[in-house]
PDB file of N, CA and C in Angstrom:
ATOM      1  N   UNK A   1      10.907  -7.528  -6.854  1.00  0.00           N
ATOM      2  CA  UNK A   1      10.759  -6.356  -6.018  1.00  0.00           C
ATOM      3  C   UNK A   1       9.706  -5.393  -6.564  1.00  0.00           C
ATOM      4  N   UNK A   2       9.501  -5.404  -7.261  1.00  0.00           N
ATOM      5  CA  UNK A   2       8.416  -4.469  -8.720  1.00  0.00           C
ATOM      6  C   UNK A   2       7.381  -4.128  -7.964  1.00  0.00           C
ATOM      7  N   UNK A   3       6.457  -5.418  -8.081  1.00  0.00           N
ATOM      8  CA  UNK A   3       5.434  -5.675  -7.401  1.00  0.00           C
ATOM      9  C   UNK A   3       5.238  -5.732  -6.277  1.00  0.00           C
ATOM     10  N   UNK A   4       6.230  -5.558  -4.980  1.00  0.00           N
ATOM     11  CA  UNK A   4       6.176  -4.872  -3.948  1.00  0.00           C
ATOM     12  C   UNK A   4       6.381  -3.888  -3.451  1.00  0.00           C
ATOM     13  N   UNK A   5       5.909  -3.357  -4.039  1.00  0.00           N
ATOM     14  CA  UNK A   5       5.566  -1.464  -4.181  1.00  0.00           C
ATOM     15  C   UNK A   5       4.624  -1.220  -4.729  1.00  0.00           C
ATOM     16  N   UNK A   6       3.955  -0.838  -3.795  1.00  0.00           N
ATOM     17  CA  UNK A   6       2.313  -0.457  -3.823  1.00  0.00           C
ATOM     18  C   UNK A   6       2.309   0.509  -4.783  1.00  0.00           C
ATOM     19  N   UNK A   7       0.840   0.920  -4.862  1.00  0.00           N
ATOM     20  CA  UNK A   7       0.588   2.044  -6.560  1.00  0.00           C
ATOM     21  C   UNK A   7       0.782   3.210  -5.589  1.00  0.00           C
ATOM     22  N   UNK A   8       0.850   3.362  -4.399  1.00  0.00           N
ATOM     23  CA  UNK A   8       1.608   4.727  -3.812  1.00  0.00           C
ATOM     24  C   UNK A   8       2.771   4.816  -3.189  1.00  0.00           C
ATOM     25  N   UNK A   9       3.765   3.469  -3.539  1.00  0.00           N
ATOM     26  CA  UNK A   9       5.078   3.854  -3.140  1.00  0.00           C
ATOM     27  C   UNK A   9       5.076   2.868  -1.850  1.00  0.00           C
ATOM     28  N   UNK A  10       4.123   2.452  -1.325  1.00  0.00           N
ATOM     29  CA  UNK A  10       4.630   2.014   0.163  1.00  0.00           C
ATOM     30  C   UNK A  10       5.535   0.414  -0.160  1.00  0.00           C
ATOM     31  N   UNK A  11       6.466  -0.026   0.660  1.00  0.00           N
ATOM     32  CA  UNK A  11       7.272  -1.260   0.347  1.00  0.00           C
ATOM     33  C   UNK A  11       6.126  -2.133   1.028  1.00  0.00           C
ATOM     34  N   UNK A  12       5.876  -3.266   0.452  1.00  0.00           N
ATOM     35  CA  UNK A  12       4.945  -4.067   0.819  1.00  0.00           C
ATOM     36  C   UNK A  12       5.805  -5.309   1.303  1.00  0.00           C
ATOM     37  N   UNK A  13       7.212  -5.225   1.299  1.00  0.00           N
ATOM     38  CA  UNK A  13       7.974  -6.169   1.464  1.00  0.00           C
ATOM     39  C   UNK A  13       8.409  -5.967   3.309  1.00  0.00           C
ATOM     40  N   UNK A  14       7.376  -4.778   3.836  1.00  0.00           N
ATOM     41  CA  UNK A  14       8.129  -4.647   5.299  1.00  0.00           C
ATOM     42  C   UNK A  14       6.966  -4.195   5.589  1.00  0.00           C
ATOM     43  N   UNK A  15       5.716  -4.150   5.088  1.00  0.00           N
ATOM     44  CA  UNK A  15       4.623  -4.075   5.566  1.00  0.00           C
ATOM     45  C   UNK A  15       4.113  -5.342   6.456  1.00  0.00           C
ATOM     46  N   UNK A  16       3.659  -5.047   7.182  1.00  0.00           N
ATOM     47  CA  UNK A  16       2.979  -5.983   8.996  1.00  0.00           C
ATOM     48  C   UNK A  16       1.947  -6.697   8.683  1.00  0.00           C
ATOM     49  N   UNK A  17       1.248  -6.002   7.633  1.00  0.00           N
ATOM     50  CA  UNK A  17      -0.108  -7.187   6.777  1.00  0.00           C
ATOM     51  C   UNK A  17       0.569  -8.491   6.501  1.00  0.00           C
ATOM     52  N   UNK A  18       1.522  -8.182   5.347  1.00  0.00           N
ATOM     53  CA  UNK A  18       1.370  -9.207   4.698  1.00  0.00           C
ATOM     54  C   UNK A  18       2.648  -9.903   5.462  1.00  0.00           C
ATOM     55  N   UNK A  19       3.575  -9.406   6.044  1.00  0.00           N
ATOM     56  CA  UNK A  19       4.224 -10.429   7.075  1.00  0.00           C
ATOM     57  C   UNK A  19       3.538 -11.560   7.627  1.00  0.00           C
ATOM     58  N   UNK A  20       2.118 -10.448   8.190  1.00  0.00           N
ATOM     59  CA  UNK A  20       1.209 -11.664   9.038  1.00  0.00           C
ATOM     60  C   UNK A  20       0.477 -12.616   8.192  1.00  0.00           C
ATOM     61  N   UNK A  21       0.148 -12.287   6.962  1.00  0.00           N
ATOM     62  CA  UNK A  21      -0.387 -12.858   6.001  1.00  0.00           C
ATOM     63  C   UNK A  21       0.839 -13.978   5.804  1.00  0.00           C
ATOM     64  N   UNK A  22       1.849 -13.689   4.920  1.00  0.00           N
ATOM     65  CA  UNK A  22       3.503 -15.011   4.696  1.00  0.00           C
ATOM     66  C   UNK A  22       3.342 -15.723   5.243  1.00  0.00           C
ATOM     67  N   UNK A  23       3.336 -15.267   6.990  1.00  0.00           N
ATOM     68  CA  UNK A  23       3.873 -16.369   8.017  1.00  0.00           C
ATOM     69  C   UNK A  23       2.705 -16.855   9.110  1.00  0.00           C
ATOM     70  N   UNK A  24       1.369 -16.584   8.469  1.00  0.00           N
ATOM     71  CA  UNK A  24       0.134 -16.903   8.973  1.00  0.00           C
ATOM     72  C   UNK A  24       0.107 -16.707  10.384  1.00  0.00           C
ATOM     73  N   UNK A  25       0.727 -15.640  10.839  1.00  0.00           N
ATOM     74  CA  UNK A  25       0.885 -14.755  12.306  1.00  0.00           C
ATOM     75  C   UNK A  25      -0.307 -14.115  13.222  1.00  0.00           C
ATOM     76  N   UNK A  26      -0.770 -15.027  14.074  1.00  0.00           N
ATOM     77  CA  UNK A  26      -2.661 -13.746  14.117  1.00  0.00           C
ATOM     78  C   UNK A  26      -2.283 -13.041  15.340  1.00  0.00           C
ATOM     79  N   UNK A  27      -0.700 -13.288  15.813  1.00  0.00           N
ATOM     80  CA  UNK A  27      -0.316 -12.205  16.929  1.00  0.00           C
ATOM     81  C   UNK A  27      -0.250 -10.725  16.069  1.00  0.00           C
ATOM     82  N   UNK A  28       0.608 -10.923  14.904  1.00  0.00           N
ATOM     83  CA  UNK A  28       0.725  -9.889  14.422  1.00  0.00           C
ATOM     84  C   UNK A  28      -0.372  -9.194  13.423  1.00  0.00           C
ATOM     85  N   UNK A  29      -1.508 -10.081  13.280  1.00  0.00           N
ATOM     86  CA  UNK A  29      -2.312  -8.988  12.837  1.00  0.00           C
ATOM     87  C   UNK A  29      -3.212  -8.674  13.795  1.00  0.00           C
ATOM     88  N   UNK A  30      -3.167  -9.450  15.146  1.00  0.00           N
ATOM     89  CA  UNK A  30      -3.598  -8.715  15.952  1.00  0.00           C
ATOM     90  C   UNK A  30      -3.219  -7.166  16.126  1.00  0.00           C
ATOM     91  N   UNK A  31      -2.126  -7.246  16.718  1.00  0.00           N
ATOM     92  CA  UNK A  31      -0.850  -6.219  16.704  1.00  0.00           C
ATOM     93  C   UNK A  31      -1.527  -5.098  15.253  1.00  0.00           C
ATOM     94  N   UNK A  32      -1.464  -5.362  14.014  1.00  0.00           N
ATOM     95  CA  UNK A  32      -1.584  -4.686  12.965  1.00  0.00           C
ATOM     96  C   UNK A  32      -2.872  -4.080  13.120  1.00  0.00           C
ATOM     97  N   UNK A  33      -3.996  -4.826  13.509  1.00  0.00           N
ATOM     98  CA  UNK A  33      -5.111  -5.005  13.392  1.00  0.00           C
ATOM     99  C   UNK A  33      -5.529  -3.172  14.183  1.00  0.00           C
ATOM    100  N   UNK A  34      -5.224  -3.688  15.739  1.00  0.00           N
ATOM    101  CA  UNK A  34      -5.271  -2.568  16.654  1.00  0.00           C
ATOM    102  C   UNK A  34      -4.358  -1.000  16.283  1.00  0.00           C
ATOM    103  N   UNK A  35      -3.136  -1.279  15.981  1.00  0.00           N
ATOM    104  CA  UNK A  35      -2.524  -0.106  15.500  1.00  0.00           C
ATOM    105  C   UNK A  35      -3.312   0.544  14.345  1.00  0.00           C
ATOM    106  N   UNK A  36      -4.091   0.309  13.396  1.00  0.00           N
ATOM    107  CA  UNK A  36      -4.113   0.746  12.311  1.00  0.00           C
ATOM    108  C   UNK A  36      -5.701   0.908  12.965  1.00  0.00           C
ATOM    109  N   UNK A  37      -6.423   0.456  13.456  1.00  0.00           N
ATOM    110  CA  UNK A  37      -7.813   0.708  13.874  1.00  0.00           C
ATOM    111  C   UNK A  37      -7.390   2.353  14.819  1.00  0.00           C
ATOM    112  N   UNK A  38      -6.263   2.507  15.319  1.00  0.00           N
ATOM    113  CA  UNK A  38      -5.722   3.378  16.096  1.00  0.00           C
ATOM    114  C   UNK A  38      -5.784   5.108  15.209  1.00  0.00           C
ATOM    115  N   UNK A  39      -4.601   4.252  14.306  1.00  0.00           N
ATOM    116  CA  UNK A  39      -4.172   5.324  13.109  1.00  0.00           C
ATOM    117  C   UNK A  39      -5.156   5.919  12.016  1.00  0.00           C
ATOM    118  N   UNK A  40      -5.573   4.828  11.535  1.00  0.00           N
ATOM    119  CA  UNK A  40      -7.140   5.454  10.705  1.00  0.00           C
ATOM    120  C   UNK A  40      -8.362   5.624  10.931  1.00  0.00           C
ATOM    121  N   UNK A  41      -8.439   5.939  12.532  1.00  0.00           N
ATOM    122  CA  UNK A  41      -9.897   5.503  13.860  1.00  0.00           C
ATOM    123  C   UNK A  41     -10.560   4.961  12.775  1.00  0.00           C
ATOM    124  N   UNK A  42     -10.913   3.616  12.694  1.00  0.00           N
ATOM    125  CA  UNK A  42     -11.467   2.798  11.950  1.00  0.00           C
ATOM    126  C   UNK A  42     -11.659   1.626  12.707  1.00  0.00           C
ATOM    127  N   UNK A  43     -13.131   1.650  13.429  1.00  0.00           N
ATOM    128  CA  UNK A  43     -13.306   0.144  13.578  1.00  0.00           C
ATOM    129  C   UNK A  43     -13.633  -1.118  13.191  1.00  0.00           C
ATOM    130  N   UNK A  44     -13.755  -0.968  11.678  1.00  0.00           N
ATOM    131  CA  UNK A  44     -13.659  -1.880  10.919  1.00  0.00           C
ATOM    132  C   UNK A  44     -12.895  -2.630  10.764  1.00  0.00           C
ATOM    133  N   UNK A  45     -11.442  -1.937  11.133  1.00  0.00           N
ATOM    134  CA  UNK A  45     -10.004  -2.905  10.799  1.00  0.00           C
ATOM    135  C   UNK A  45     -10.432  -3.677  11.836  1.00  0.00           C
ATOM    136  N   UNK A  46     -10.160  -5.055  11.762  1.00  0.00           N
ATOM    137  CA  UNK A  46     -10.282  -6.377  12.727  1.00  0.00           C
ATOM    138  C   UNK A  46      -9.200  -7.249  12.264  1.00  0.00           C
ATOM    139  N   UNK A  47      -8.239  -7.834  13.004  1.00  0.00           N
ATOM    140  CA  UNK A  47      -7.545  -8.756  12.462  1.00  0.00           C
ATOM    141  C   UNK A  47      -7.508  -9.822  11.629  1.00  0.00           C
ATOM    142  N   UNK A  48      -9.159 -10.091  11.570  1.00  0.00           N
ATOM    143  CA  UNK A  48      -9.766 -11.010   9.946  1.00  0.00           C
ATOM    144  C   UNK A  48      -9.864  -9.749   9.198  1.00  0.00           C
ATOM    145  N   UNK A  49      -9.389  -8.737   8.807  1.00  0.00           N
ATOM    146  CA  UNK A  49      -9.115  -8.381   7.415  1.00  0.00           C
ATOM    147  C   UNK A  49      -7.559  -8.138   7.357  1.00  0.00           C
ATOM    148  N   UNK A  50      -6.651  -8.292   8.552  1.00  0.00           N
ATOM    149  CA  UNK A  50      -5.521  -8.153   8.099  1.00  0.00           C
ATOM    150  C   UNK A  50      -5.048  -9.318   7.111  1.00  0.00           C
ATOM    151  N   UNK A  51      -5.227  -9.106   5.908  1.00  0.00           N
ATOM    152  CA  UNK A  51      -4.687 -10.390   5.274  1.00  0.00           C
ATOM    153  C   UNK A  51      -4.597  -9.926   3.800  1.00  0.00           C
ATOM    154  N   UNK A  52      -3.321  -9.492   3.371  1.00  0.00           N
ATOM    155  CA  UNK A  52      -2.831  -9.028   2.152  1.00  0.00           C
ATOM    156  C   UNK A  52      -1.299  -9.236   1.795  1.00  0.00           C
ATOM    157  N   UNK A  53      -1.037  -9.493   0.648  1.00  0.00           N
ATOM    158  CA  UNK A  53       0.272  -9.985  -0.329  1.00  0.00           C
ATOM    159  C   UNK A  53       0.874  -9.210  -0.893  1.00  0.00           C
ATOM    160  N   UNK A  54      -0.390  -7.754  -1.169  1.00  0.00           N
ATOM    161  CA  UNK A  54       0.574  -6.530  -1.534  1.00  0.00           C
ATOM    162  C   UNK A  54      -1.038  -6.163  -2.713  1.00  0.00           C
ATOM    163  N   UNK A  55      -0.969  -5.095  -2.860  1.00  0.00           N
ATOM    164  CA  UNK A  55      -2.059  -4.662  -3.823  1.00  0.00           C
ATOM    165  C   UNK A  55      -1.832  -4.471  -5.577  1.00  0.00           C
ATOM    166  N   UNK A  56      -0.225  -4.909  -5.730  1.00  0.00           N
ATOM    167  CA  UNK A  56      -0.525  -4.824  -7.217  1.00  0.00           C
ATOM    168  C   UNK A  56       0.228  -6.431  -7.722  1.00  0.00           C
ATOM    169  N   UNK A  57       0.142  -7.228  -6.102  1.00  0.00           N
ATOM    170  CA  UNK A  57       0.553  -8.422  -6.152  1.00  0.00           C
ATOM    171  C   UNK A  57      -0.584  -9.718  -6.704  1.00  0.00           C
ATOM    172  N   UNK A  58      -0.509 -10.736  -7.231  1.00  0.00           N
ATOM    173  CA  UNK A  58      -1.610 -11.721  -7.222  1.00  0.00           C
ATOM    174  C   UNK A  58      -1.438 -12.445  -5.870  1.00  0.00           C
ATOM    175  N   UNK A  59      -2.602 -12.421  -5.601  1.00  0.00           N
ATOM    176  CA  UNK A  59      -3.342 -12.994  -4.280  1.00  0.00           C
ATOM    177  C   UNK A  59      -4.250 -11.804  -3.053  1.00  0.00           C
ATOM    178  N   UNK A  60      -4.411 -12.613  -1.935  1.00  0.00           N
ATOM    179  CA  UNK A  60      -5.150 -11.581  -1.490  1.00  0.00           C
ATOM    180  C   UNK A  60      -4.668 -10.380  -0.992  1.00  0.00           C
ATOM    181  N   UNK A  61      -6.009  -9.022  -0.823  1.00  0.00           N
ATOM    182  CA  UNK A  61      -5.581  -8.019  -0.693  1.00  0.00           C
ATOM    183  C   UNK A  61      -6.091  -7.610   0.662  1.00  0.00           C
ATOM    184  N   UNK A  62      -5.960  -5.965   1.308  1.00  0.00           N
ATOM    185  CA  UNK A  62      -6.604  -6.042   2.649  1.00  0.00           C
ATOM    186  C   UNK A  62      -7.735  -5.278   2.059  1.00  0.00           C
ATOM    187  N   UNK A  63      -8.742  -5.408   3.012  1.00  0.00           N
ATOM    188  CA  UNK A  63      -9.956  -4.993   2.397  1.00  0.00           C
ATOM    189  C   UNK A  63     -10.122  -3.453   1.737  1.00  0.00           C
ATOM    190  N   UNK A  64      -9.431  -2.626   2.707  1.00  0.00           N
ATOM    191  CA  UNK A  64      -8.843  -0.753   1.916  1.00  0.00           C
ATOM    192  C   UNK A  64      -8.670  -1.045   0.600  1.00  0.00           C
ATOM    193  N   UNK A  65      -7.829  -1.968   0.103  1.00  0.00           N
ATOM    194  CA  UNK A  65      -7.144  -2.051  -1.069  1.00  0.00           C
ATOM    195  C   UNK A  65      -8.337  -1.728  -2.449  1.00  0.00           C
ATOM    196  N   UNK A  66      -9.665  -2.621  -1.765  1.00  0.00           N
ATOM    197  CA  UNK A  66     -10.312  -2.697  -3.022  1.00  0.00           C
ATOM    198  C   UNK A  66     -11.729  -0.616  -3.020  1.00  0.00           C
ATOM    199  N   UNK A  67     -11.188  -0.050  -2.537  1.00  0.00           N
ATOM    200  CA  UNK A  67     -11.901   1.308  -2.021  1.00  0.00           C
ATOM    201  C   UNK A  67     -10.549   2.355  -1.662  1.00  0.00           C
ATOM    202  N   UNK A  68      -9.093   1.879  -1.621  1.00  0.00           N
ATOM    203  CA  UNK A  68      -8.733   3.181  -1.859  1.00  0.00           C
ATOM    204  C   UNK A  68      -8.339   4.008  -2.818  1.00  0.00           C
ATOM    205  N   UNK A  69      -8.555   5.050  -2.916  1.00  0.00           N
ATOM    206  CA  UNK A  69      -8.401   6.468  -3.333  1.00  0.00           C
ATOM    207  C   UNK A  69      -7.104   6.422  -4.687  1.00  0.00           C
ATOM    208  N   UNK A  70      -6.208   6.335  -3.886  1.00  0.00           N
ATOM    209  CA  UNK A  70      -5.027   5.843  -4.421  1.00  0.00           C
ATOM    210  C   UNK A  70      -4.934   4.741  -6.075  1.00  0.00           C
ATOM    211  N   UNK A  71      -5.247   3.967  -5.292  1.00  0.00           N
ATOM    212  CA  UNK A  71      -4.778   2.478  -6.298  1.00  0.00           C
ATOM    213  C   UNK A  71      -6.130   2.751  -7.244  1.00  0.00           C
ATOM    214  N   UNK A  72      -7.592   3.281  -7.077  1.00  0.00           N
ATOM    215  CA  UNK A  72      -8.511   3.196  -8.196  1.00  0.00           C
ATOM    216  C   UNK A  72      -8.208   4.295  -8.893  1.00  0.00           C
ATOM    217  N   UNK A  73      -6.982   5.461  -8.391  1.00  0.00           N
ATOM    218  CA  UNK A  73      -6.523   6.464  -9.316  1.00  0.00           C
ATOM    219  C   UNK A  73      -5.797   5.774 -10.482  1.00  0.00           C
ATOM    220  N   UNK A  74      -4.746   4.964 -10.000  1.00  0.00           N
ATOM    221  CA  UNK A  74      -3.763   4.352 -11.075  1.00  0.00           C
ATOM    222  C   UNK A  74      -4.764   3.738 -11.338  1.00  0.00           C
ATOM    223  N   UNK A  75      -4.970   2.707 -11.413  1.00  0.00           N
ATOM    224  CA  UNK A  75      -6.028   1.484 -12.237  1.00  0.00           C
ATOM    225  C   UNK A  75      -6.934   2.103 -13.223  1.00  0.00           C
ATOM    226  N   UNK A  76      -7.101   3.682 -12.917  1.00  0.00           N
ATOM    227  CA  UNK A  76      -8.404   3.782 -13.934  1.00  0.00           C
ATOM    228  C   UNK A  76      -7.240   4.839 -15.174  1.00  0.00           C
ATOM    229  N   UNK A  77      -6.509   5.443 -14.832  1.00  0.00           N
ATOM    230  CA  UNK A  77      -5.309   5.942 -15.837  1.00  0.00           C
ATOM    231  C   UNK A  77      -4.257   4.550 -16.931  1.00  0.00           C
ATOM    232  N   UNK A  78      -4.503   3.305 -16.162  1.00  0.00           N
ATOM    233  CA  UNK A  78      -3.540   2.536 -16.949  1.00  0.00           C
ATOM    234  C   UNK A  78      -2.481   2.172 -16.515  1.00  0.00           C
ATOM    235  N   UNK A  79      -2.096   3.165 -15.185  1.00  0.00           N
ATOM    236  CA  UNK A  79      -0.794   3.180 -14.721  1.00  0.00           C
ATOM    237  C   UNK A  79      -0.497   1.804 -14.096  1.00  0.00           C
ATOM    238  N   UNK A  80       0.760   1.620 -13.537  1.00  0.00           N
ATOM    239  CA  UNK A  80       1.326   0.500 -12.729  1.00  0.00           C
ATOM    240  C   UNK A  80       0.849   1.097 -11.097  1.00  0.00           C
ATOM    241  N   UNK A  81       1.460   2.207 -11.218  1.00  0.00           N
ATOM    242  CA  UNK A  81       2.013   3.185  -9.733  1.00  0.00           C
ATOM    243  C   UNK A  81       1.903   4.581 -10.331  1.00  0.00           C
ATOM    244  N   UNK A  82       1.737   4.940  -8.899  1.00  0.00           N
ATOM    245  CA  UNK A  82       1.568   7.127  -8.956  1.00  0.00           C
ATOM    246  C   UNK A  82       2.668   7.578  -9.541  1.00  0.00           C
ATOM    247  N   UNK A  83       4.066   6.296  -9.654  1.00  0.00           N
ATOM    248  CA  UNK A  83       5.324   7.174 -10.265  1.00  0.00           C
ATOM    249  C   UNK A  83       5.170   7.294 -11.623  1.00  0.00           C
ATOM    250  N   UNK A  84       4.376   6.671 -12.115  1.00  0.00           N
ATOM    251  CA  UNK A  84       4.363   6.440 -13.640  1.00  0.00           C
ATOM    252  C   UNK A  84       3.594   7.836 -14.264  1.00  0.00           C
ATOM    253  N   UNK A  85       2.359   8.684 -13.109  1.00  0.00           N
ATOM    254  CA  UNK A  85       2.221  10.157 -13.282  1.00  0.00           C
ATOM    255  C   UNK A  85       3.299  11.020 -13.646  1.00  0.00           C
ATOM    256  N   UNK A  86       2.927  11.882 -14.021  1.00  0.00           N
ATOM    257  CA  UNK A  86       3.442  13.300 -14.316  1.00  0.00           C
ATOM    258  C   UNK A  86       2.990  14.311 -13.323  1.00  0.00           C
ATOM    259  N   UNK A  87       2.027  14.077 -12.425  1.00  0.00           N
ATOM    260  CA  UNK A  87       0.993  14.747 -11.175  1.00  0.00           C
ATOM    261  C   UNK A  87       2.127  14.282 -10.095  1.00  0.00           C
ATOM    262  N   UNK A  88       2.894  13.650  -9.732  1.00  0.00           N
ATOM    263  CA  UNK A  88       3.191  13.117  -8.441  1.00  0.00           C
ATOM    264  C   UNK A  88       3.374  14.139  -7.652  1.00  0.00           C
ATOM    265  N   UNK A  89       4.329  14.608  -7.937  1.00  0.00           N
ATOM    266  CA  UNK A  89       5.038  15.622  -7.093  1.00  0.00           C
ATOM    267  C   UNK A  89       3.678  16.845  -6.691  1.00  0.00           C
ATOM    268  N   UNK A  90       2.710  17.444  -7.190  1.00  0.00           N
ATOM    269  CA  UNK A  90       1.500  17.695  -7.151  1.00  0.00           C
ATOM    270  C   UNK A  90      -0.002  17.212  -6.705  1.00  0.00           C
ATOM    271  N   UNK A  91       0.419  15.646  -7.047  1.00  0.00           N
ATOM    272  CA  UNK A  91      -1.017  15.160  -6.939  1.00  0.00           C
ATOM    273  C   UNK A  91      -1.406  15.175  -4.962  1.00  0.00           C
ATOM    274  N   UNK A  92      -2.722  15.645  -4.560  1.00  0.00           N
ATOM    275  CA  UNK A  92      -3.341  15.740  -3.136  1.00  0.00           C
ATOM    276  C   UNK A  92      -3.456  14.615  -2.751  1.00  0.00           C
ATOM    277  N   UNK A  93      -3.628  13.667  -3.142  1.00  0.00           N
ATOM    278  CA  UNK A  93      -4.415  11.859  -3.442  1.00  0.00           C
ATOM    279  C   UNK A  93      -3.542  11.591  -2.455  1.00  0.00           C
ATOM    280  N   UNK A  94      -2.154  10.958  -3.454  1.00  0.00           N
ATOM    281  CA  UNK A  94      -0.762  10.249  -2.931  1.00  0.00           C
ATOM    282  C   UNK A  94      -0.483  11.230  -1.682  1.00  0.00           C
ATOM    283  N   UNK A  95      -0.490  13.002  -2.229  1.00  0.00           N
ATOM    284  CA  UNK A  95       0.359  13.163  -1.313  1.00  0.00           C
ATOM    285  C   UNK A  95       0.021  13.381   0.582  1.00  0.00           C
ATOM    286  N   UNK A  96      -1.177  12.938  -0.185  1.00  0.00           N
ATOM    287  CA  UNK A  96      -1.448  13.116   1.614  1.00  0.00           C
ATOM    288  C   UNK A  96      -0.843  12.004   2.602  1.00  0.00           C
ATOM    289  N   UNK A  97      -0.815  10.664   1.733  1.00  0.00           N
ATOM    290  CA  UNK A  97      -0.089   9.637   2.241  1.00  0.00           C
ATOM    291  C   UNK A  97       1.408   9.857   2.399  1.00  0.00           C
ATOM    292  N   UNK A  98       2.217  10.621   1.379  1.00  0.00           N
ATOM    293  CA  UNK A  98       3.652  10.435   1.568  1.00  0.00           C
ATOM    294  C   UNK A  98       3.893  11.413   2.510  1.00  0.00           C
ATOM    295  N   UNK A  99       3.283  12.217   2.954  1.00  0.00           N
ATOM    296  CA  UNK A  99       3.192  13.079   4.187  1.00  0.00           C
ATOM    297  C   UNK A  99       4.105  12.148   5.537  1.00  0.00           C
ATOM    298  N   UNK A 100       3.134  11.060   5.706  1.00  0.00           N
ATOM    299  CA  UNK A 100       3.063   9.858   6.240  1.00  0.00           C
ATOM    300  C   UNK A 100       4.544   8.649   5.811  1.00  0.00           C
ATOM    301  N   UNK A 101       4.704   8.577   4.790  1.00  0.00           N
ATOM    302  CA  UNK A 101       5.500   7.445   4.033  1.00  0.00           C
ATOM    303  C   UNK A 101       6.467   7.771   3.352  1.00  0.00           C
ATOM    304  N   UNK A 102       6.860   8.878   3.559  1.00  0.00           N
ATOM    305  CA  UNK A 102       8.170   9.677   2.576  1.00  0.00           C
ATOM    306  C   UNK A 102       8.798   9.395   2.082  1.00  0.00           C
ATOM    307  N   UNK A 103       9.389   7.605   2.601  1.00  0.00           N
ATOM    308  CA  UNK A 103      10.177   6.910   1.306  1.00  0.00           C
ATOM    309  C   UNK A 103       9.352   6.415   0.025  1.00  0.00           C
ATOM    310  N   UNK A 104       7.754   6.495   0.549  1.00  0.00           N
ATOM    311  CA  UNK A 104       7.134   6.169  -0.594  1.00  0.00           C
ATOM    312  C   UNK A 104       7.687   6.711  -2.075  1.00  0.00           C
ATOM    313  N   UNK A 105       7.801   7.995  -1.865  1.00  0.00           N
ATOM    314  CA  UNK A 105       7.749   8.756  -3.169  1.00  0.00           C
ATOM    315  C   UNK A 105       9.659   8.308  -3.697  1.00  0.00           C
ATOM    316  N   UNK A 106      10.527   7.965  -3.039  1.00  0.00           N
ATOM    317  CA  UNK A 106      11.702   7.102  -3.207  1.00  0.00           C
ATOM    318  C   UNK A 106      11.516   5.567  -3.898  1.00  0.00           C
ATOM    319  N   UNK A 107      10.781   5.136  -3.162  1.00  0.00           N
ATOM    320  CA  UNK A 107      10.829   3.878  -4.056  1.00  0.00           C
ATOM    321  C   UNK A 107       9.582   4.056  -5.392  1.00  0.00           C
ATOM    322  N   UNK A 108       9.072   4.826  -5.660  1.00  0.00           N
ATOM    323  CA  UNK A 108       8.037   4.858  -6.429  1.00  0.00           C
ATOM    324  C   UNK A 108       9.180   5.893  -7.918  1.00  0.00           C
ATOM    325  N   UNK A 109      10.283   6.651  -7.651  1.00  0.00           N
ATOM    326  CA  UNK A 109      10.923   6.857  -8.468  1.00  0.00           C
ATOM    327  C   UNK A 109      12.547   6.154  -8.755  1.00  0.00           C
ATOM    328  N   UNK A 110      12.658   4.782  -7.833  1.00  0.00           N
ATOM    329  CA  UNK A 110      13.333   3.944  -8.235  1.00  0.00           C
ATOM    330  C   UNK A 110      12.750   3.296  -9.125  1.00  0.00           C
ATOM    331  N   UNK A 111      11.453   2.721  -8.966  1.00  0.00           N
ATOM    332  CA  UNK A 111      10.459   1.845 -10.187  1.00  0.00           C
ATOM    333  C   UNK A 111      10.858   2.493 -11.479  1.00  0.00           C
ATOM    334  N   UNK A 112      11.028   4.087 -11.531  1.00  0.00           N
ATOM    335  CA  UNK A 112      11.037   4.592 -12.623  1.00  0.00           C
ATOM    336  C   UNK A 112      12.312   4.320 -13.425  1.00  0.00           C
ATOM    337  N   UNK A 113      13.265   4.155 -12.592  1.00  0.00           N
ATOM    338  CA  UNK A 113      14.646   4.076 -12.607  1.00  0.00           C
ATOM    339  C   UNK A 113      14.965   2.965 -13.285  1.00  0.00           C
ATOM    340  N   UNK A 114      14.327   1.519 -12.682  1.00  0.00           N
ATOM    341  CA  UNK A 114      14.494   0.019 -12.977  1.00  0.00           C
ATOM    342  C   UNK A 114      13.782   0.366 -14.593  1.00  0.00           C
ATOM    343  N   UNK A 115      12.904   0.924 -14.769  1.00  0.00           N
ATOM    344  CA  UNK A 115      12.313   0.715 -15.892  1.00  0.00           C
ATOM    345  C   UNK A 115      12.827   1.381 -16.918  1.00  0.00           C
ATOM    346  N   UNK A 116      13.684   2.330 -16.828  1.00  0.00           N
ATOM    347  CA  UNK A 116      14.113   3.051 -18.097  1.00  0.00           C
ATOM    348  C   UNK A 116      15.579   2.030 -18.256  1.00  0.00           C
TER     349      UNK A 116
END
């Protein structure tokens, strides 16, 4: 479960990417593809990049993964995840996302939990 939890908290285990990615679904990254071209007006998202396993998972990632904000914060601190900060509850980065993802910041201080 570790590793499906993104470096900002999101469950990657009920994320629509990598569902469609598991079960090689191109309805649903159609589906993913359009919603999220919707949500982040981004017409770049195309259903050939919906295709990710999770971003602190081995294998592939969706193309955001390798340019967002987020995950090159942890990666360049050392961290696993934003829970492993002392900034969370503060940091602008994450929190503009958990705005959005509110259990993020829940499962990102269960990680903390499993680990002590």
């Amino acid at each position: 479960m570790k590793n499906l939890i993104a470096c900002c908290g999101i469950d990657c285990a009920t994320c629509d990417a990598r569902r469609a990615t598991l079960n090689n679904d191109n309805a649903l990254r159609e589906q993913t593809a359009a919603k999220w071209r919707e949500m982040y007006n981004s017409a770049d998202i195309t259903a050939e990049t919906i295709n990710c396993t999770g971003c602190r998972a081995d294998g592939v990632n969706f193309a955001h993964c390798f340019e967002c904000e987020i995950r090159n914060c942890v990666k360049s601190k050392g961290y696993n995840t934003c829970g492993d900060c002392a900034l969370l509850d503060t940091c602008e980065i994450v929190g503009a996302l958990l705005k959005y993802v509110p259990e993020g910041r829940a499962n990102l201080l269960a990680l903390n939990d499993m680990s002590a």
